[in-house]
PDB file of N, CA and C in Angstrom:
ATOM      1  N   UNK A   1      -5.646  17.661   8.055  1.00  0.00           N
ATOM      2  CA  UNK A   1      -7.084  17.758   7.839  1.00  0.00           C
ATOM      3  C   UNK A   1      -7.474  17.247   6.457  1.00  0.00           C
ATOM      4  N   UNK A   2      -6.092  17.528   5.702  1.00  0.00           N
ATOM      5  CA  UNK A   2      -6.930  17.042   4.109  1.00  0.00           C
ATOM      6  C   UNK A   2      -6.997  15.491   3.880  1.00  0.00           C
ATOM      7  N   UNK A   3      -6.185  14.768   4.927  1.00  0.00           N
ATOM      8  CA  UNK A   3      -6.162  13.529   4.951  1.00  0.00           C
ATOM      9  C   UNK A   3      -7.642  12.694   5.158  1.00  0.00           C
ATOM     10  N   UNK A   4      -7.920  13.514   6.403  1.00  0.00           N
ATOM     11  CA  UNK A   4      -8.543  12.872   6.625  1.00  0.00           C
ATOM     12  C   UNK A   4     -10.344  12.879   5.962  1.00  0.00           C
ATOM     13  N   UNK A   5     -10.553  14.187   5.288  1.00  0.00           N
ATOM     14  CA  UNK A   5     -11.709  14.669   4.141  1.00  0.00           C
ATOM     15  C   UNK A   5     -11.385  13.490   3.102  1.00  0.00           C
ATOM     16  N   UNK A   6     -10.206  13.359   2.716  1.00  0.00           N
ATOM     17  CA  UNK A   6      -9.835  12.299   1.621  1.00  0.00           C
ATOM     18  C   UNK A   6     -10.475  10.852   2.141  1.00  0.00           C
ATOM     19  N   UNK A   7     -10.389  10.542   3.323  1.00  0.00           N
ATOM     20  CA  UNK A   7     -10.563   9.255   3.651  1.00  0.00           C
ATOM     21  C   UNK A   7     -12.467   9.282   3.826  1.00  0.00           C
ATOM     22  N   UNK A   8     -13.044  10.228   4.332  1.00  0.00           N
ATOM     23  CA  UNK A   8     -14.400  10.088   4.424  1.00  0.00           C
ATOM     24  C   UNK A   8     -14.935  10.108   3.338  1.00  0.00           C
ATOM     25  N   UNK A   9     -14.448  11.058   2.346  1.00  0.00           N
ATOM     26  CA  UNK A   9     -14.650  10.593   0.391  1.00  0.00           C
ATOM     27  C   UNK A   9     -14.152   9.539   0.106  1.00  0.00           C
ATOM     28  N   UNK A  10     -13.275   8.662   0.565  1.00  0.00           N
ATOM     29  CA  UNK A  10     -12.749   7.013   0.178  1.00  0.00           C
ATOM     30  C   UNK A  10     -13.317   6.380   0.636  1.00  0.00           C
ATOM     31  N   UNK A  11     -14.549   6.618   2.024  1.00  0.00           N
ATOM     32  CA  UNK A  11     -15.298   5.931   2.738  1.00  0.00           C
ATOM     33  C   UNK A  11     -17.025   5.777   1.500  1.00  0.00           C
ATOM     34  N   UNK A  12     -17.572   6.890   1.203  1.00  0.00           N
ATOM     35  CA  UNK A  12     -18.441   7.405   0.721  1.00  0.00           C
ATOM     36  C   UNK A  12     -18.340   6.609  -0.716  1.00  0.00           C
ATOM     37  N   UNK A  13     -17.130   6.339  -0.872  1.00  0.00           N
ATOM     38  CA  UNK A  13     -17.160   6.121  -2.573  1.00  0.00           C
ATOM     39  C   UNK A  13     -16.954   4.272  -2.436  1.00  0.00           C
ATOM     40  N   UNK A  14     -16.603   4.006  -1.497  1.00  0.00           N
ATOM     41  CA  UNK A  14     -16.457   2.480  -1.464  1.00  0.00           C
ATOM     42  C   UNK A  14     -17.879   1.966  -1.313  1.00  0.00           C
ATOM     43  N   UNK A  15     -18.766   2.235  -0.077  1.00  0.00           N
ATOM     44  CA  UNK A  15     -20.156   2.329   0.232  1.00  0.00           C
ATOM     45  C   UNK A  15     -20.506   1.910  -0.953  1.00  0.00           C
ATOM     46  N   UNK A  16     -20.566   2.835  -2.446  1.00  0.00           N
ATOM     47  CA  UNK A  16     -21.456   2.976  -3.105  1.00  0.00           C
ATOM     48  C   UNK A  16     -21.033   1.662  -4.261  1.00  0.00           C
ATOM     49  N   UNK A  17     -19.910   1.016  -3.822  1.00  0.00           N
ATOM     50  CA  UNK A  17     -19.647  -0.197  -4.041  1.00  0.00           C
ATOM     51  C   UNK A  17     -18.914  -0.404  -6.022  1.00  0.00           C
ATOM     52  N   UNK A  18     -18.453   0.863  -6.423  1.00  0.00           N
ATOM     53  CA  UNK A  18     -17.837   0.743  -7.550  1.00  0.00           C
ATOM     54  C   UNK A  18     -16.531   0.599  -7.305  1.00  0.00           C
ATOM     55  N   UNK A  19     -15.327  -0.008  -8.161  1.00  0.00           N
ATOM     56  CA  UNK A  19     -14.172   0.002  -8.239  1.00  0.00           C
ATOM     57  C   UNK A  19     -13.257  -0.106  -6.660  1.00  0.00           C
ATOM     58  N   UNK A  20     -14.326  -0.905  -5.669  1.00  0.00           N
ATOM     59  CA  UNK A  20     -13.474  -0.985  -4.459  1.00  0.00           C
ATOM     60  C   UNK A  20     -12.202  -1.120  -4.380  1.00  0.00           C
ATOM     61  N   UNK A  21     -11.824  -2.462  -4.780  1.00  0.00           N
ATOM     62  CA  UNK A  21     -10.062  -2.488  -4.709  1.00  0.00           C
ATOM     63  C   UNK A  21      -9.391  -1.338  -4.872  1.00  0.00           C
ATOM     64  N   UNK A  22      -9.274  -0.624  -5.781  1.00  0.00           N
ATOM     65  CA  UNK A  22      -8.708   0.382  -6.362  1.00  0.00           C
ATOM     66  C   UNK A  22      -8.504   1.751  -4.952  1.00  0.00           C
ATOM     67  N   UNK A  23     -10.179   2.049  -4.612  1.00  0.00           N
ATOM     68  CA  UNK A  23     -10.359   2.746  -3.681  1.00  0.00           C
ATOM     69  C   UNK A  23      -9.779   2.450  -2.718  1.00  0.00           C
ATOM     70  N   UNK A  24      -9.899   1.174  -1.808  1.00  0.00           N
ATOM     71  CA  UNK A  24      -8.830   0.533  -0.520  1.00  0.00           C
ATOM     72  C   UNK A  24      -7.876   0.845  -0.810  1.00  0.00           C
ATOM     73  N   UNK A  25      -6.768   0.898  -1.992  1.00  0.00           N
ATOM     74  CA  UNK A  25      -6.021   1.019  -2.294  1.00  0.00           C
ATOM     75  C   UNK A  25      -5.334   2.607  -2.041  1.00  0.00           C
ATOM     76  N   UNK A  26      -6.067   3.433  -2.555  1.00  0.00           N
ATOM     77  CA  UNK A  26      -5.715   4.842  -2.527  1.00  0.00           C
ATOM     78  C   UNK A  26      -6.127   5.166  -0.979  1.00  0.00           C
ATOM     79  N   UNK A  27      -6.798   4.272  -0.012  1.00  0.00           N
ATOM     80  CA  UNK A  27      -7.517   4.581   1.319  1.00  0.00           C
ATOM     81  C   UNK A  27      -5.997   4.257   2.231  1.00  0.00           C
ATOM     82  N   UNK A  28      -5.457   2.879   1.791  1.00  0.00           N
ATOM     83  CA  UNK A  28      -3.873   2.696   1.992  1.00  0.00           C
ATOM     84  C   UNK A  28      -3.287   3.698   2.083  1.00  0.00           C
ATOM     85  N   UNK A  29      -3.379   4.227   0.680  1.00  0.00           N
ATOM     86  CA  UNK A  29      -2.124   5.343   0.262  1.00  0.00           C
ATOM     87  C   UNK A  29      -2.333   6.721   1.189  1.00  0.00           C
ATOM     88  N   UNK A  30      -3.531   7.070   1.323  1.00  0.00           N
ATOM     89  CA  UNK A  30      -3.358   8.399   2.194  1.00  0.00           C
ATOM     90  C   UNK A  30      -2.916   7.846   3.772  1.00  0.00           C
ATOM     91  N   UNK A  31      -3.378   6.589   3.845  1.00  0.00           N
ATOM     92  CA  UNK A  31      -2.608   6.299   5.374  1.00  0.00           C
ATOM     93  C   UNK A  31      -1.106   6.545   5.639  1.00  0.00           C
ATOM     94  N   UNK A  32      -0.584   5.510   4.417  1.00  0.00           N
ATOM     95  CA  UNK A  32       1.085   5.508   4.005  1.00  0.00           C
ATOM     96  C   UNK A  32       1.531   6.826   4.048  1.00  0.00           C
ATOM     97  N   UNK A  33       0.894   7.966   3.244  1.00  0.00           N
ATOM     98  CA  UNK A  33       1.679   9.160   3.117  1.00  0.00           C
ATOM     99  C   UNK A  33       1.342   9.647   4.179  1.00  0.00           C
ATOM    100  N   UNK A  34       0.513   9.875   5.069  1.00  0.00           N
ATOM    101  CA  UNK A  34       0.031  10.420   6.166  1.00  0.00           C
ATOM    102  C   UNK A  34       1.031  10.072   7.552  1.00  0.00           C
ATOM    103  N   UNK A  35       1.269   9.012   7.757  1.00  0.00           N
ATOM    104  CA  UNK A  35       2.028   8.003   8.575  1.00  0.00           C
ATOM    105  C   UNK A  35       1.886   8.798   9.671  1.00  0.00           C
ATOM    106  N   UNK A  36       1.007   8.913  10.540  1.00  0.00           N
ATOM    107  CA  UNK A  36       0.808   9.294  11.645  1.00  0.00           C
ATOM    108  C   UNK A  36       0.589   8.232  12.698  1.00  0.00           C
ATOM    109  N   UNK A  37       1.439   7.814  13.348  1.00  0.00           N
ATOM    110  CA  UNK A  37       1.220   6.528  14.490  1.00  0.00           C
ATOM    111  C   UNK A  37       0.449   7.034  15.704  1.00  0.00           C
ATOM    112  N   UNK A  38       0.227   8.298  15.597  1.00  0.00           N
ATOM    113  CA  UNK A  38      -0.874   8.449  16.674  1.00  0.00           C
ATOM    114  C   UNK A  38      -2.609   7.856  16.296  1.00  0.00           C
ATOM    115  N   UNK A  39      -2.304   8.011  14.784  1.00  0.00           N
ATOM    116  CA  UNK A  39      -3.279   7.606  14.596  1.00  0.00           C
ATOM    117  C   UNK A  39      -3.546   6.288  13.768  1.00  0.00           C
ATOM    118  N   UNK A  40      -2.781   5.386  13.770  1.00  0.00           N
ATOM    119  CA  UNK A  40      -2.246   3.964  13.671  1.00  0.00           C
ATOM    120  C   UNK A  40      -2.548   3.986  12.100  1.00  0.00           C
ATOM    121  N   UNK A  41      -1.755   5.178  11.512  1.00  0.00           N
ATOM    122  CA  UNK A  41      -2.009   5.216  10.050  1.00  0.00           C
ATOM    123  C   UNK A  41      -1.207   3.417   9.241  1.00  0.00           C
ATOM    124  N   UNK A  42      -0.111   3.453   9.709  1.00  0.00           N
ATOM    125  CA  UNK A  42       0.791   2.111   9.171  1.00  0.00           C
ATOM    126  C   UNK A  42      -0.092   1.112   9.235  1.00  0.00           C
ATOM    127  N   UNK A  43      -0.622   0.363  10.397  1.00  0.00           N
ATOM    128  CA  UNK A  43      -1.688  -0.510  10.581  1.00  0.00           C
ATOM    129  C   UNK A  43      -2.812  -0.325   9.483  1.00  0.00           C
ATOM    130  N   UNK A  44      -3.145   0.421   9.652  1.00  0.00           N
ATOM    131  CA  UNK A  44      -4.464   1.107   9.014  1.00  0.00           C
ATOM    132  C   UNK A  44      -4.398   0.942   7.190  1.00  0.00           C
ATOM    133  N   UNK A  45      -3.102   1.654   6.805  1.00  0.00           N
ATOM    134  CA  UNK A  45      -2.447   1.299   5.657  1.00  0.00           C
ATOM    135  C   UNK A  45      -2.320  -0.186   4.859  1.00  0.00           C
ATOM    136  N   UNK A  46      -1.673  -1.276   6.189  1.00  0.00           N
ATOM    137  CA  UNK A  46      -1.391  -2.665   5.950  1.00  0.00           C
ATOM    138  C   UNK A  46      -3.495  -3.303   5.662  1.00  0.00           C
ATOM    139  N   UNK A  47      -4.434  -2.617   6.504  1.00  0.00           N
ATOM    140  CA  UNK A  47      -5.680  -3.264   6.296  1.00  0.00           C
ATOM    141  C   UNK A  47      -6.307  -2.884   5.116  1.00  0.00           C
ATOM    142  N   UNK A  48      -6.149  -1.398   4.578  1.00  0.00           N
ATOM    143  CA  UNK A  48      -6.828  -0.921   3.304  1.00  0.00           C
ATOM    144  C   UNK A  48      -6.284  -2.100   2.585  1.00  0.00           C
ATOM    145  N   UNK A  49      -4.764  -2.331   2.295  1.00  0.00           N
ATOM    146  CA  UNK A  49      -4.303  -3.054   0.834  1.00  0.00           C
ATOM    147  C   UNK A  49      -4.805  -4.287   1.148  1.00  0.00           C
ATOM    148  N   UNK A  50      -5.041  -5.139   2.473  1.00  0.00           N
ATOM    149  CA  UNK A  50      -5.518  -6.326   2.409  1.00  0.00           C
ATOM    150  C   UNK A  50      -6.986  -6.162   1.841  1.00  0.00           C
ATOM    151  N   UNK A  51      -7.771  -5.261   1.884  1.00  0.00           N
ATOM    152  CA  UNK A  51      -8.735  -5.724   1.675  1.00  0.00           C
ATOM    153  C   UNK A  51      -8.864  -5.455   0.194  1.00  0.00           C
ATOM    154  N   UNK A  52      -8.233  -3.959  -0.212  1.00  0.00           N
ATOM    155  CA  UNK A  52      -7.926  -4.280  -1.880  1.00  0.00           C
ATOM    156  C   UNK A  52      -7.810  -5.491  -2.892  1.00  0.00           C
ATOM    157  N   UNK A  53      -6.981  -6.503  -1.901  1.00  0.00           N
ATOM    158  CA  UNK A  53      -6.216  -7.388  -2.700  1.00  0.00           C
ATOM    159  C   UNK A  53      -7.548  -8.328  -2.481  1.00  0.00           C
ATOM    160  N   UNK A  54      -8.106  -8.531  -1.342  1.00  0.00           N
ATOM    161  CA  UNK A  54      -9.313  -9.605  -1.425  1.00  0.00           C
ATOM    162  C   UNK A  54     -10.342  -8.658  -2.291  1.00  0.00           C
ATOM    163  N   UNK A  55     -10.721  -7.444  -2.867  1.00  0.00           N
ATOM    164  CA  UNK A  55     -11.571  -7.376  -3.482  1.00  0.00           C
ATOM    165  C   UNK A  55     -11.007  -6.921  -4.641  1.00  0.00           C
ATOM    166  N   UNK A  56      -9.811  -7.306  -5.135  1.00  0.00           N
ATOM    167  CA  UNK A  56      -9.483  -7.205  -6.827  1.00  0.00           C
ATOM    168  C   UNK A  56      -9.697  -5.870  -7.297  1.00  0.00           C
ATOM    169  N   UNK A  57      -8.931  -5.568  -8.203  1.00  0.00           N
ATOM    170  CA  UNK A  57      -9.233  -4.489  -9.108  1.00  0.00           C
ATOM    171  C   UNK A  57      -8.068  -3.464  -8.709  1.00  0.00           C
ATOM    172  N   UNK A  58      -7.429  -3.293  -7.920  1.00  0.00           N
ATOM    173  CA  UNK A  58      -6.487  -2.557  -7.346  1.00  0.00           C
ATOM    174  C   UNK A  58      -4.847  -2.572  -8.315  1.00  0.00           C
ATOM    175  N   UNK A  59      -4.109  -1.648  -7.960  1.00  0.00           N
ATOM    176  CA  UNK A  59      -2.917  -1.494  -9.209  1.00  0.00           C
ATOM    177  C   UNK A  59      -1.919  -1.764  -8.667  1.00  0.00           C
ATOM    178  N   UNK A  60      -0.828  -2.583  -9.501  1.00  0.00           N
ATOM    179  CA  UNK A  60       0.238  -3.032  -8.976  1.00  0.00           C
ATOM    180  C   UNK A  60       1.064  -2.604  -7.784  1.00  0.00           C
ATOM    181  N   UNK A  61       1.386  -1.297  -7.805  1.00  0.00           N
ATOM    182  CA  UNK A  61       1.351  -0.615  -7.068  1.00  0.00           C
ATOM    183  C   UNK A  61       1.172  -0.952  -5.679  1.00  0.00           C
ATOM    184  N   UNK A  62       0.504  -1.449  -5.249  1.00  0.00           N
ATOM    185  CA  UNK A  62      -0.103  -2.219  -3.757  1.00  0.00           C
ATOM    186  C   UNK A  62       0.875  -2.351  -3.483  1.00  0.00           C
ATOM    187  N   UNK A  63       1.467  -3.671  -4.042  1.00  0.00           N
ATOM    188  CA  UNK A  63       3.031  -4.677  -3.501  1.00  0.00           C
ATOM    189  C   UNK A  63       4.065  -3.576  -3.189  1.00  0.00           C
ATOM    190  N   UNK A  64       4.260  -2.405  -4.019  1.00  0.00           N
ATOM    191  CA  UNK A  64       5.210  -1.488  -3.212  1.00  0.00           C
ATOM    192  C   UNK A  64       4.831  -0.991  -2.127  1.00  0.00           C
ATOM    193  N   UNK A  65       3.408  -0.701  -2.230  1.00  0.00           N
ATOM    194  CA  UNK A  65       3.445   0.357  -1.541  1.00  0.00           C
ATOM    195  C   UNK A  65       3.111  -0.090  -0.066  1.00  0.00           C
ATOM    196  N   UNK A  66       2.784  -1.618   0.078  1.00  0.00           N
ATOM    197  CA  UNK A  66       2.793  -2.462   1.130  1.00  0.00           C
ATOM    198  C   UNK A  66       4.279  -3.117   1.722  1.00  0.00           C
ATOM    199  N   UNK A  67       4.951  -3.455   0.790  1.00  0.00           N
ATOM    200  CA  UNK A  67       6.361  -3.207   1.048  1.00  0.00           C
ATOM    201  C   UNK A  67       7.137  -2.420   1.730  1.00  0.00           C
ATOM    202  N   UNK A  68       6.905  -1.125   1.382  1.00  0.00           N
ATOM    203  CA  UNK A  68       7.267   0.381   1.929  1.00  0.00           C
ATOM    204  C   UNK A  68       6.569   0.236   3.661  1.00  0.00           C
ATOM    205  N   UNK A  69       5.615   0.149   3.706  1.00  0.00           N
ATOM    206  CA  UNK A  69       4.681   0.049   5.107  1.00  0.00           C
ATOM    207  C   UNK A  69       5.604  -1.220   5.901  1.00  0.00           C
ATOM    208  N   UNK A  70       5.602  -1.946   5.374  1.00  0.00           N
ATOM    209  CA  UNK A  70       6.452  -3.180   6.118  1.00  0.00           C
ATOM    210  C   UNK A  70       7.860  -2.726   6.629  1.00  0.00           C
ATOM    211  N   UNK A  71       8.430  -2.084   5.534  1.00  0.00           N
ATOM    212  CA  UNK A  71       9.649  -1.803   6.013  1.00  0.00           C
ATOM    213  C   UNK A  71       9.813  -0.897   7.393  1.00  0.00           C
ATOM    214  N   UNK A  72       8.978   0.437   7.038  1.00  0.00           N
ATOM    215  CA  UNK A  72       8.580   1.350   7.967  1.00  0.00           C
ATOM    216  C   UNK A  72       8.557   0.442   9.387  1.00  0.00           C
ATOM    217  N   UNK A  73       8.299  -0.816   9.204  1.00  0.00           N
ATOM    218  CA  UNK A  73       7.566  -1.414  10.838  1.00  0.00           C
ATOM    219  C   UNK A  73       8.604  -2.361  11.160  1.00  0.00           C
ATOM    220  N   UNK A  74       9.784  -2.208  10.331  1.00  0.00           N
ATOM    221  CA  UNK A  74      10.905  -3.277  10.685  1.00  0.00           C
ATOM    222  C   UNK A  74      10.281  -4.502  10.737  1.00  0.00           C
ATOM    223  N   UNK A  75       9.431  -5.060   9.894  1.00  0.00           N
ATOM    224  CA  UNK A  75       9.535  -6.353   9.202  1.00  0.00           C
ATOM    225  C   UNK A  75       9.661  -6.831   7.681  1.00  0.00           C
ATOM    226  N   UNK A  76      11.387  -6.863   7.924  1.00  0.00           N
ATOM    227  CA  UNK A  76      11.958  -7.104   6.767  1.00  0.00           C
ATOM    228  C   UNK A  76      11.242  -8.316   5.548  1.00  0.00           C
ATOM    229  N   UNK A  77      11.351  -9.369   6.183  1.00  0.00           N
ATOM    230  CA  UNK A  77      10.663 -10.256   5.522  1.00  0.00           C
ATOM    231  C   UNK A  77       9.394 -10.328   4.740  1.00  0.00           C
ATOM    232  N   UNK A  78       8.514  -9.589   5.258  1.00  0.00           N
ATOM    233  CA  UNK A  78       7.592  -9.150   4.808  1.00  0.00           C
ATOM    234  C   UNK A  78       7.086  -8.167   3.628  1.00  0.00           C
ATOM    235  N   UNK A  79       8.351  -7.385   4.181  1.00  0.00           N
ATOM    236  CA  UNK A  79       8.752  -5.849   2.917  1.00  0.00           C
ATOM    237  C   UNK A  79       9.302  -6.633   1.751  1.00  0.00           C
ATOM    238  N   UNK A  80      10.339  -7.418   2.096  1.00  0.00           N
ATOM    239  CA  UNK A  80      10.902  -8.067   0.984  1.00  0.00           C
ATOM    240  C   UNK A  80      10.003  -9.258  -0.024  1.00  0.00           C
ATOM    241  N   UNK A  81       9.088  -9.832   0.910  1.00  0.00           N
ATOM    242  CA  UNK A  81       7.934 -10.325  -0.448  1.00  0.00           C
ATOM    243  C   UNK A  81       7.255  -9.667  -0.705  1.00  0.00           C
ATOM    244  N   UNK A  82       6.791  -8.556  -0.083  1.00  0.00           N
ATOM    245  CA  UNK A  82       5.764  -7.316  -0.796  1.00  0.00           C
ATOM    246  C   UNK A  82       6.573  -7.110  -2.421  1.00  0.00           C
ATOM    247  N   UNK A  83       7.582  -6.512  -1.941  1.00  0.00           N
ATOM    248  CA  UNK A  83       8.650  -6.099  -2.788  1.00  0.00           C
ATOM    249  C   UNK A  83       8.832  -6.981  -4.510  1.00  0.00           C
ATOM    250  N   UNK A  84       9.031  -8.580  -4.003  1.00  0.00           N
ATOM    251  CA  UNK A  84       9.225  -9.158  -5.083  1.00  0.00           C
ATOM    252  C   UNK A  84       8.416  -9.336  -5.948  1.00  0.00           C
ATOM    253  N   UNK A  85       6.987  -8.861  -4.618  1.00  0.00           N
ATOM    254  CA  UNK A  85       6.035  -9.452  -5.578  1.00  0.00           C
ATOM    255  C   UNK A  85       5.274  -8.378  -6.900  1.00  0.00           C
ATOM    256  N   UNK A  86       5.553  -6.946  -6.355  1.00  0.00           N
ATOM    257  CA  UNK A  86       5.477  -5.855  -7.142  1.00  0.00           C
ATOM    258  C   UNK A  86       6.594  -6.092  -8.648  1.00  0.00           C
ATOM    259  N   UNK A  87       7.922  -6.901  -8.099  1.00  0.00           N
ATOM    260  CA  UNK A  87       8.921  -6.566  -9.356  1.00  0.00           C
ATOM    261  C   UNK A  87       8.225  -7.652 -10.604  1.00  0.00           C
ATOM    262  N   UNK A  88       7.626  -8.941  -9.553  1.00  0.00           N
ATOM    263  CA  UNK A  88       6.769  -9.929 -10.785  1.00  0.00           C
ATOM    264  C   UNK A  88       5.778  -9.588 -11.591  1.00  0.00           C
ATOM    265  N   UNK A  89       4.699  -8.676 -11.371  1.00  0.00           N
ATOM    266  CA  UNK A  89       3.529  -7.901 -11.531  1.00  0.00           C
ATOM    267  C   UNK A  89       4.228  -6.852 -12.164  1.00  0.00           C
ATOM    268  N   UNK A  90       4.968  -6.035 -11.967  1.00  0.00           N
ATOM    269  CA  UNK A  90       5.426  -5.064 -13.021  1.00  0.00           C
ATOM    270  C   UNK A  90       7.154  -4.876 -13.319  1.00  0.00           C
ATOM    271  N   UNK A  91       7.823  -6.261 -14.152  1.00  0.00           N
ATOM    272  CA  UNK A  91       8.618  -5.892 -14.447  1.00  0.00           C
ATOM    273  C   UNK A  91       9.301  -4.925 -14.846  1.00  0.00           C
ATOM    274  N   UNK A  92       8.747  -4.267 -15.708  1.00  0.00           N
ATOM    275  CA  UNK A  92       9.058  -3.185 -16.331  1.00  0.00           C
ATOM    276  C   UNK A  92       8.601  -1.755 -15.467  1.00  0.00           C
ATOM    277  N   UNK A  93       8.697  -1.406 -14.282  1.00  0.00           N
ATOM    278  CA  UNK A  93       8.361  -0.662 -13.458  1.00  0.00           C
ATOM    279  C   UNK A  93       9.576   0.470 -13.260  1.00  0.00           C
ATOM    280  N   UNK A  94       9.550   1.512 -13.514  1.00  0.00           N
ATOM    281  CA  UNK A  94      10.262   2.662 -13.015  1.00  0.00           C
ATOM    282  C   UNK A  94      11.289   2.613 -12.309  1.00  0.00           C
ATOM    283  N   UNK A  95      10.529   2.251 -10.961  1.00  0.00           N
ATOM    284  CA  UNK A  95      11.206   2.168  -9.223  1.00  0.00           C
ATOM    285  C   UNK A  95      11.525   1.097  -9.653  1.00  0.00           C
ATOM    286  N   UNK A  96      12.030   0.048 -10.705  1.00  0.00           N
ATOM    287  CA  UNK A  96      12.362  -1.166 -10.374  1.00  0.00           C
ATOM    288  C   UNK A  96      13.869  -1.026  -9.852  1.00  0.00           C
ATOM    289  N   UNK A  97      15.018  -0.368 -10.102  1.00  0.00           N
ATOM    290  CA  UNK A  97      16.309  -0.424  -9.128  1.00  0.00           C
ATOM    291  C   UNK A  97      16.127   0.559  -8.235  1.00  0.00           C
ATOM    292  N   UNK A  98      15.220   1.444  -7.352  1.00  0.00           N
ATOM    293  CA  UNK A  98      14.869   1.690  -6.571  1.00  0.00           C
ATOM    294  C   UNK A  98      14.634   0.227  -5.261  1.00  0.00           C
ATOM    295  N   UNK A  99      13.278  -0.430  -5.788  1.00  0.00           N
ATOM    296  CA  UNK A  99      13.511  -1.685  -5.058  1.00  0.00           C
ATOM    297  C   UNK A  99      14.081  -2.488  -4.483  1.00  0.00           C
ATOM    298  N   UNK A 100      14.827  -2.976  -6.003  1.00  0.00           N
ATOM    299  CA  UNK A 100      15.958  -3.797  -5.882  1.00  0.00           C
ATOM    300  C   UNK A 100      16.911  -3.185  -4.826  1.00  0.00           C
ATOM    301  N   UNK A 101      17.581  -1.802  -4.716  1.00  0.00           N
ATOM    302  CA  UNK A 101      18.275  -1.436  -3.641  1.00  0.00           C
ATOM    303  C   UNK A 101      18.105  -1.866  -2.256  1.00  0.00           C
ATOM    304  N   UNK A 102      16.593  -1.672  -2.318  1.00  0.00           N
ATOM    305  CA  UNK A 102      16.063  -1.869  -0.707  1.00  0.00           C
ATOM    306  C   UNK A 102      15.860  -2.952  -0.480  1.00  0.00           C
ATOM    307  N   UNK A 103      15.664  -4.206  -1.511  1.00  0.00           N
ATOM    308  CA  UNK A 103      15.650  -5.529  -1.369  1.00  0.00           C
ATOM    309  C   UNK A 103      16.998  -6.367  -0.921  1.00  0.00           C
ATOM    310  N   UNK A 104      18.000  -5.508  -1.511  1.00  0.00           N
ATOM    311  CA  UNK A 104      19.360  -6.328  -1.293  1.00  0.00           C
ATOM    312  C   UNK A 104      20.147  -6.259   0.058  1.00  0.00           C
ATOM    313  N   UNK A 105      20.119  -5.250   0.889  1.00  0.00           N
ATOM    314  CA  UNK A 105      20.533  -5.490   1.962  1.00  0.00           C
ATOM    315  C   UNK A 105      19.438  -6.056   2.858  1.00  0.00           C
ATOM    316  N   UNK A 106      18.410  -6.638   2.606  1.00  0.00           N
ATOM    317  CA  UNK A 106      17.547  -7.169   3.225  1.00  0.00           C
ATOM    318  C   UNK A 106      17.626  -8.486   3.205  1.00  0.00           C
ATOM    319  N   UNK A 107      18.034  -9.102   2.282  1.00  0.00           N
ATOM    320  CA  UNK A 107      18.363 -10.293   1.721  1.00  0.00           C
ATOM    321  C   UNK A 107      19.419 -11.509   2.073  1.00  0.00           C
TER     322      UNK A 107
END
């Protein structure tokens, strides 16, 4: 239930047309953590970050966390340029041998 209050406040706050990317972004993220395929959260997830990325402003972050969604759907290829493209955008990233793990047997 809290998912989905989160998403009608991610709905409400995009509307009002400040800091969209960012918002798609976190609209992603409760899909991703939510991952309910009854309710085609993964899909749903992969459309928030596209539209993030066409309306700018959104945090590196995306590329993982679109990565992660890809993988989830067994398309490797896909996960794996999400992936690289997060390690280019934030070298210096935390999860960076996190990644890299999941990048290499993919590879």
């Amino acid at each position: 239930m809290a998912g989905k209050r989160s998403l009608v406040l991610i709905d409400m706050l995009i509307e009002d047309g400040f800091r969209v990317g960012e918002l798609y972004y976190f609209k992603g993220e409760v899909h991703r953590l939510r991952d309910d395929e009854k309710q085609g959260d993964r899909a749903e997830a992969l459309l928030a970050y596209e539209k993030a990325l066409a309306s700018g402003g959104y945090p590196a972050e995306i590329y993982k966390s679109r990565g992660l969604v890809h993988l989830r759907m067994g398309d490797h290829s896909k996960a794996v340029e999400s992936f690289k493209r997060f390690l280019e955008v934030r070298p210096d990233a935390p999860s960076r041998d996190y990644i890299l793990s999941l990048i290499k047997p993919m590879s």
